[in-house]
C-alpha atoms as a PDB file:
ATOM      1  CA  UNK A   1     132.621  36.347 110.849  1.00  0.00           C
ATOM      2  CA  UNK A   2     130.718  33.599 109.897  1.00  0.00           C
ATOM      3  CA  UNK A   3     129.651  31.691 112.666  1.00  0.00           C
ATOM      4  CA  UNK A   4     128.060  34.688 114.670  1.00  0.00           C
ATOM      5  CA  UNK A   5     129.268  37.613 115.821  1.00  0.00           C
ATOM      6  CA  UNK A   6     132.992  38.790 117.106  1.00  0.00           C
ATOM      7  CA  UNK A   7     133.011  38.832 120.652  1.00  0.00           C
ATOM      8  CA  UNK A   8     136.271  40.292 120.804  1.00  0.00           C
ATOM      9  CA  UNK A   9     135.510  43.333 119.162  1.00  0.00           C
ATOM     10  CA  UNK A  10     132.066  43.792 121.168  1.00  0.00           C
ATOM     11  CA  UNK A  11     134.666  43.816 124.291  1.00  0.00           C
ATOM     12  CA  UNK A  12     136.502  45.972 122.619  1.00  0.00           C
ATOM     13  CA  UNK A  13     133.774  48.621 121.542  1.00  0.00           C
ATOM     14  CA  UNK A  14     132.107  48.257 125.377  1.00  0.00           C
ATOM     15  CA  UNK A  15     135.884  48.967 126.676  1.00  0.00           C
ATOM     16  CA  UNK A  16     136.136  51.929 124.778  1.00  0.00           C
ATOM     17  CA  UNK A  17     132.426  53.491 125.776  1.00  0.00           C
ATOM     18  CA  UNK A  18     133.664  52.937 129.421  1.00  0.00           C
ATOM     19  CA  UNK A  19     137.312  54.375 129.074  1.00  0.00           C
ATOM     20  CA  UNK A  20     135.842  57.281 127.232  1.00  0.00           C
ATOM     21  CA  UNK A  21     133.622  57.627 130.289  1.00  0.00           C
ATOM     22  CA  UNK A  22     136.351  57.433 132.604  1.00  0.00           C
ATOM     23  CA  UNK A  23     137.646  60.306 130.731  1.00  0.00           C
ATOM     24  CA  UNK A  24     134.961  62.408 130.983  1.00  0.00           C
ATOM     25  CA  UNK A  25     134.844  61.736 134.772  1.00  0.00           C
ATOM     26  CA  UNK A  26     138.114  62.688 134.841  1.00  0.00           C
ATOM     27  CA  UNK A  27     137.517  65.729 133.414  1.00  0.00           C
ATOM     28  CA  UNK A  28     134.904  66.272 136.816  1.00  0.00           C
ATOM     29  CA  UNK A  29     137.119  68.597 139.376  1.00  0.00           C
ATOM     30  CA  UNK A  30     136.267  67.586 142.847  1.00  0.00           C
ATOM     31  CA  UNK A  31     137.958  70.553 144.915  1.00  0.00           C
ATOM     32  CA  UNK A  32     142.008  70.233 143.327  1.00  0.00           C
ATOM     33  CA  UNK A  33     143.081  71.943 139.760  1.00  0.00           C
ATOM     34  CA  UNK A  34     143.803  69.270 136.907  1.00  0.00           C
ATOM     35  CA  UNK A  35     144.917  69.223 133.900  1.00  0.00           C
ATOM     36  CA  UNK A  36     142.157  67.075 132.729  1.00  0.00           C
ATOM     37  CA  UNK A  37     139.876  69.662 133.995  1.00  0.00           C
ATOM     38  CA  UNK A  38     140.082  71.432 130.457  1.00  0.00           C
ATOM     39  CA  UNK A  39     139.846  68.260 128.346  1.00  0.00           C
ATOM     40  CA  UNK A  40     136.380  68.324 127.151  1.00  0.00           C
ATOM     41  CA  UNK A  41     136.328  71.967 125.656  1.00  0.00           C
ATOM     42  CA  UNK A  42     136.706  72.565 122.229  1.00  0.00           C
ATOM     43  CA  UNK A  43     138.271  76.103 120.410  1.00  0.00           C
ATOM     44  CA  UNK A  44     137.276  76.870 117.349  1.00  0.00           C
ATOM     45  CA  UNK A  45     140.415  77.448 115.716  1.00  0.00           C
ATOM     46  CA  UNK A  46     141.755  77.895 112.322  1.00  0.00           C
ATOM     47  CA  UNK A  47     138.218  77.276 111.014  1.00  0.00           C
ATOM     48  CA  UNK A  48     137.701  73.712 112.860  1.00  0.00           C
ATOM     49  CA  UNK A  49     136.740  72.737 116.311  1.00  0.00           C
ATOM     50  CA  UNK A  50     140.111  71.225 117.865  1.00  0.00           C
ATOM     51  CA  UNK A  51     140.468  70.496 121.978  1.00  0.00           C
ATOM     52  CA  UNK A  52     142.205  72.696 123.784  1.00  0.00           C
ATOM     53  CA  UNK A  53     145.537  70.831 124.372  1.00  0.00           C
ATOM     54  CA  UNK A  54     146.250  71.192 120.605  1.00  0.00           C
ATOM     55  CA  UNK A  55     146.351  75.029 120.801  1.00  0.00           C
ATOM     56  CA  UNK A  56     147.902  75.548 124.122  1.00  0.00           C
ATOM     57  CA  UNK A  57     149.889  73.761 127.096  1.00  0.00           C
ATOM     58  CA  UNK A  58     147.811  73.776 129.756  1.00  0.00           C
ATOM     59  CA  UNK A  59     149.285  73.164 133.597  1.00  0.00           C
ATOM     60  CA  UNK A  60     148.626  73.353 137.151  1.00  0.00           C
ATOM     61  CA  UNK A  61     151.100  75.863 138.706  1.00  0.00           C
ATOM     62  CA  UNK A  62     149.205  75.499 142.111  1.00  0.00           C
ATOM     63  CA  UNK A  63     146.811  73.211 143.225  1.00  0.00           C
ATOM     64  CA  UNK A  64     143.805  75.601 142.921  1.00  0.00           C
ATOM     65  CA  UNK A  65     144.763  77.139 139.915  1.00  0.00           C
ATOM     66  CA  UNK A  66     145.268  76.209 135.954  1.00  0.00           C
ATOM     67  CA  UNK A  67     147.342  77.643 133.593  1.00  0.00           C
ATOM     68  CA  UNK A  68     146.920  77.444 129.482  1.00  0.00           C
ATOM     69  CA  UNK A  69     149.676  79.091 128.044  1.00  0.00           C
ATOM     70  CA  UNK A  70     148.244  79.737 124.356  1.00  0.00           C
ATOM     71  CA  UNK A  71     151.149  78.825 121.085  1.00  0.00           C
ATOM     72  CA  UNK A  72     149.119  81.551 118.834  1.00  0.00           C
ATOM     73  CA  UNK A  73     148.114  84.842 120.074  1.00  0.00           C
ATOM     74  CA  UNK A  74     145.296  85.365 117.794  1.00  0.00           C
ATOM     75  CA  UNK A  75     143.988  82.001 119.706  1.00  0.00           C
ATOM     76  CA  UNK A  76     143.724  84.043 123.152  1.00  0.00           C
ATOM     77  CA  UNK A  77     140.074  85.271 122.170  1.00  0.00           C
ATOM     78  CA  UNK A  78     138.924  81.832 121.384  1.00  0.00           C
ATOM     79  CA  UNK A  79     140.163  80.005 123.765  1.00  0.00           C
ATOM     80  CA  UNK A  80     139.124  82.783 126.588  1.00  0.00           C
ATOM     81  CA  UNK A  81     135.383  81.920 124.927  1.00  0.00           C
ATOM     82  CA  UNK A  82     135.366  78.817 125.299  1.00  0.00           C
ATOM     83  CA  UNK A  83     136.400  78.545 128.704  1.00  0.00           C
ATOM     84  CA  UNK A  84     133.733  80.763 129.663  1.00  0.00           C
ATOM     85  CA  UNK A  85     131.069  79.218 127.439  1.00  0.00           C
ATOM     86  CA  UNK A  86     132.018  75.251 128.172  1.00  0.00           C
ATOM     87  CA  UNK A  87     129.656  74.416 131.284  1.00  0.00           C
ATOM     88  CA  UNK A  88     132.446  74.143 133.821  1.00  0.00           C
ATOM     89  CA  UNK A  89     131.812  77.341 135.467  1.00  0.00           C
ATOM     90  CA  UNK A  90     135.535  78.662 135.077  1.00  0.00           C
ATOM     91  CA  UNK A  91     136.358  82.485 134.671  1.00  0.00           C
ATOM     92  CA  UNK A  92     139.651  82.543 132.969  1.00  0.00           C
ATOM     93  CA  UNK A  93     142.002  85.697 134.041  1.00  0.00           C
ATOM     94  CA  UNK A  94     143.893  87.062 130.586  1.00  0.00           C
ATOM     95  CA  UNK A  95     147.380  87.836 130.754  1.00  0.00           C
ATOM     96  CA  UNK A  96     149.030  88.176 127.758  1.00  0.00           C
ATOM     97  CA  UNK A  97     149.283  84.874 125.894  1.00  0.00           C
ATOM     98  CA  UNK A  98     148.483  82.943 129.239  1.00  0.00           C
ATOM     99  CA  UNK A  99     145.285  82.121 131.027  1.00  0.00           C
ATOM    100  CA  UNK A 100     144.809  81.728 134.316  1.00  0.00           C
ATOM    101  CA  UNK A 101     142.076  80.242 135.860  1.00  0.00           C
ATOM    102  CA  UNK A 102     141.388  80.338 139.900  1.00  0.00           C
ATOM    103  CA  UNK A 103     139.156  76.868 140.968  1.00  0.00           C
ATOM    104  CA  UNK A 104     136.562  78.797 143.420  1.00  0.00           C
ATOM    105  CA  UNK A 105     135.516  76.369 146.281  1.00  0.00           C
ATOM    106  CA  UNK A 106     133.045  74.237 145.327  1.00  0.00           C
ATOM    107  CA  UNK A 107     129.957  75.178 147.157  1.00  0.00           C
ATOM    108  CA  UNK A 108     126.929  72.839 147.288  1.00  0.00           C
ATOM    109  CA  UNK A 109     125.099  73.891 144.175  1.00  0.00           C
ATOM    110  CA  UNK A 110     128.251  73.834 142.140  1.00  0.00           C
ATOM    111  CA  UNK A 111     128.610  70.139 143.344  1.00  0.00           C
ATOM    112  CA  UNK A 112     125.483  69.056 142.426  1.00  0.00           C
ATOM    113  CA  UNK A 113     125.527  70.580 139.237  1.00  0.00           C
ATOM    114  CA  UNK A 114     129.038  68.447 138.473  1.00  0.00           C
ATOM    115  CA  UNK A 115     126.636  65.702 139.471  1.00  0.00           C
ATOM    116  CA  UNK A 116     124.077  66.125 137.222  1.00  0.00           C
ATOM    117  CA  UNK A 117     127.233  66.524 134.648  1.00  0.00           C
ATOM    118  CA  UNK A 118     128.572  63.036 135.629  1.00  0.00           C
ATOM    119  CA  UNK A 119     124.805  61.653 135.106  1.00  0.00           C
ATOM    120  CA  UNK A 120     124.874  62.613 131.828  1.00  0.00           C
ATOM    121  CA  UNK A 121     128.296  61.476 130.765  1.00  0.00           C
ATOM    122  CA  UNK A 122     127.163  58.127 132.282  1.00  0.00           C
ATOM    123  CA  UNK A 123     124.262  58.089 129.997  1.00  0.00           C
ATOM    124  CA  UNK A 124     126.267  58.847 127.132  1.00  0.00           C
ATOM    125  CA  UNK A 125     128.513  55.661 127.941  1.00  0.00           C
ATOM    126  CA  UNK A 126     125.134  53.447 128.559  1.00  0.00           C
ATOM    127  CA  UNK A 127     123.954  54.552 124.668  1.00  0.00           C
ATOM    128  CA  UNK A 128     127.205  53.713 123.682  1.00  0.00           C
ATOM    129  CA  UNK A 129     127.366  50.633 125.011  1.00  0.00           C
ATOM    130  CA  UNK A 130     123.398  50.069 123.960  1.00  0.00           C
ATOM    131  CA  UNK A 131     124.394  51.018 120.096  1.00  0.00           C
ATOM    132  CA  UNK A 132     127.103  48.058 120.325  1.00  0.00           C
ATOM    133  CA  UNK A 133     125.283  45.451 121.562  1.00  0.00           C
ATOM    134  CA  UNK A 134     122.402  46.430 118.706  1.00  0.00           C
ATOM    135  CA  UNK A 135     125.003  45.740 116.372  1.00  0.00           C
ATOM    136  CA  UNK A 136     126.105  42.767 117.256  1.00  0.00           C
ATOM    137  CA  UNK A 137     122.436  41.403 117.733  1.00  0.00           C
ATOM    138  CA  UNK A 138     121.881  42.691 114.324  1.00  0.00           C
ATOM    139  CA  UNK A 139     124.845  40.884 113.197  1.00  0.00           C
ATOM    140  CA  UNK A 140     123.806  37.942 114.402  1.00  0.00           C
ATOM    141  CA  UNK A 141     120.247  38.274 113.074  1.00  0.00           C
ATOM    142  CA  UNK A 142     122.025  38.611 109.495  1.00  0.00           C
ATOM    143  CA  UNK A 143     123.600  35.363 110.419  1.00  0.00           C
ATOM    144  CA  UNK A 144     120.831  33.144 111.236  1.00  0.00           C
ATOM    145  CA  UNK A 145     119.021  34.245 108.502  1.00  0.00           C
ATOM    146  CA  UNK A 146     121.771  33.631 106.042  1.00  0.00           C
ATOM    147  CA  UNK A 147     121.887  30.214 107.272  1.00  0.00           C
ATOM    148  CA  UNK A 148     125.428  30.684 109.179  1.00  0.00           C
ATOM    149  CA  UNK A 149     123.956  29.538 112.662  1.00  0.00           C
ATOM    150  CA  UNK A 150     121.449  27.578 113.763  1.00  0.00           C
ATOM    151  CA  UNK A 151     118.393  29.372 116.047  1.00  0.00           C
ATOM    152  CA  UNK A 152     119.745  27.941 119.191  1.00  0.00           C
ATOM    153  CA  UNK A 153     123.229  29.411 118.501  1.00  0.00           C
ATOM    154  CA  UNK A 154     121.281  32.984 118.028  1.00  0.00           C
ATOM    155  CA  UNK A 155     119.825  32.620 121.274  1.00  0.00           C
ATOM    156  CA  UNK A 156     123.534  31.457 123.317  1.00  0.00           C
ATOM    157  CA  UNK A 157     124.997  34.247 121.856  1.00  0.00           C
ATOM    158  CA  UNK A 158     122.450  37.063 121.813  1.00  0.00           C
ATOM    159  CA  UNK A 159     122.403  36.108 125.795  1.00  0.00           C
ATOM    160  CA  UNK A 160     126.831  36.555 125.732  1.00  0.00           C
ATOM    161  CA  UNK A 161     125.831  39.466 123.781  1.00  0.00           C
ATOM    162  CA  UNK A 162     123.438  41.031 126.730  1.00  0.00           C
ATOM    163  CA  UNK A 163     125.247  40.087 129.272  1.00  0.00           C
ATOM    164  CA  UNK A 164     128.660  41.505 128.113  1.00  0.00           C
ATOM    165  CA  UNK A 165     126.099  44.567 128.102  1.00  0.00           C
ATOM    166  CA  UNK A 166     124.797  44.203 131.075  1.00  0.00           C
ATOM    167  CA  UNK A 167     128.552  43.885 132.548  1.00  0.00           C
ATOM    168  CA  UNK A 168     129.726  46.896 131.160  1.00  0.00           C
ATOM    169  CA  UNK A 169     126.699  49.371 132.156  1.00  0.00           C
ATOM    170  CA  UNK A 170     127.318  47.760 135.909  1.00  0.00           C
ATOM    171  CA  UNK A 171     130.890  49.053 135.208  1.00  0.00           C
ATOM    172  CA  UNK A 172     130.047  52.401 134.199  1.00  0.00           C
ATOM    173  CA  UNK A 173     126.932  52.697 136.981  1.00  0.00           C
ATOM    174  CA  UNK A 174     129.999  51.855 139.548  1.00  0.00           C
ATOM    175  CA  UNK A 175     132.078  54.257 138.244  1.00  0.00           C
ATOM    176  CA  UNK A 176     129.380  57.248 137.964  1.00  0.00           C
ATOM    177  CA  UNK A 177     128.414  56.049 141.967  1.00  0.00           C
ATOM    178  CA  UNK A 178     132.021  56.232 143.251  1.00  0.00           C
ATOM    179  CA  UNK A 179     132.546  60.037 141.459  1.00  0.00           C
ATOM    180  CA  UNK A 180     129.002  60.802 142.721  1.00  0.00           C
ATOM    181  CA  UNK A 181     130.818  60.277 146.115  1.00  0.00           C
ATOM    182  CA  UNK A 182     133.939  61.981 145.395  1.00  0.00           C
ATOM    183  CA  UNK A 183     132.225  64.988 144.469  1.00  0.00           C
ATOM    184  CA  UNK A 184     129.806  65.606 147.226  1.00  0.00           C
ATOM    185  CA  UNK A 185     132.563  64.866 149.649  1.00  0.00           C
ATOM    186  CA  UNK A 186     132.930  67.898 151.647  1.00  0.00           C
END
């Protein structure tokens, strides 16, 4: 764009670092089985790293227990392994081509250990968010000095720029502070 940078997609690009935190959070269990519980492990399967939903169905049967009924028997193995090594602290029960997997109660340790979890997924969104606005100020460095705006247009929109950032950490800070709560709820 010539006349500065594309505020549009910057909104875009901050949307998606928080939506990809809500995901993780959602991924957080806070005392009742989900299927989202399972979303952020990986199998290593058929020589790649693929999430878990594209080598098994996984359900909720009950609400403290999951079920991941594996397509591939070979897959069991992996999928067992990477349950156990992911850092959700499940123990997955083998039967056959189908895992189950009890949700112990959370005790307190557990739940401050999903909190220091959620910390770090919120600081994953806040770099993400960090690494857009850096491109859009370097955008709009490039601009100035190509002669496409003027200095005072650098500094109106490297402020929208900031704030949009500013706006969107808030967002995710909000969002880490209500599933801090959820999770220590008792």
């Amino acid at each position: 764009m010539s006349d500065g940078v594309d505020f549009k997609d910057l909104n875009r690009r901050m949307e998606g670092a928080v939506s990809a935190f809500q995901h993780d959070l959602a991924s957080l269990r806070t005392g009742r089985a989900s299927a989202n519980l399972l979303d952020p492990i990986n199998v290593e399967a058929y020589g790649a790293s693929m999430p878990i939903n594209q080598v098994a169905t996984v359900s909720v049967p009950e609400p403290r227990m999951i079920s991941v009924s594996i397509w591939d028997k070979s897959m069991v193995q992996a999928v067992d392994k990477a349950i156990r090594e992911s850092n959700l602290g499940f123990n997955p029960i083998v039967d056959g081509t189908t895992l189950r997997i009890p949700l112990p109660e959370l005790n307190e340790e557990r739940r401050k250990e999903l909190v220091k979890i959620a910390h770090q997924y919120a600081e994953n969104a806040r770099i993400a968010a960090r690494h857009v606005r850096r491109d859009g100020m370097e955008h709009l460095k490039k601009a100035e000095k190509d002669g496409d705006i003027s200095q005072d247009d650098l500094h109106v929109q490297s402020d929208r720029v900031q704030k949009l950032t500013d706006d969107t950490i808030a967002a995710i800070d909000k969002l880490l502070v209500d599933k801090e709560a959820e999770i220590l709820q008792v």
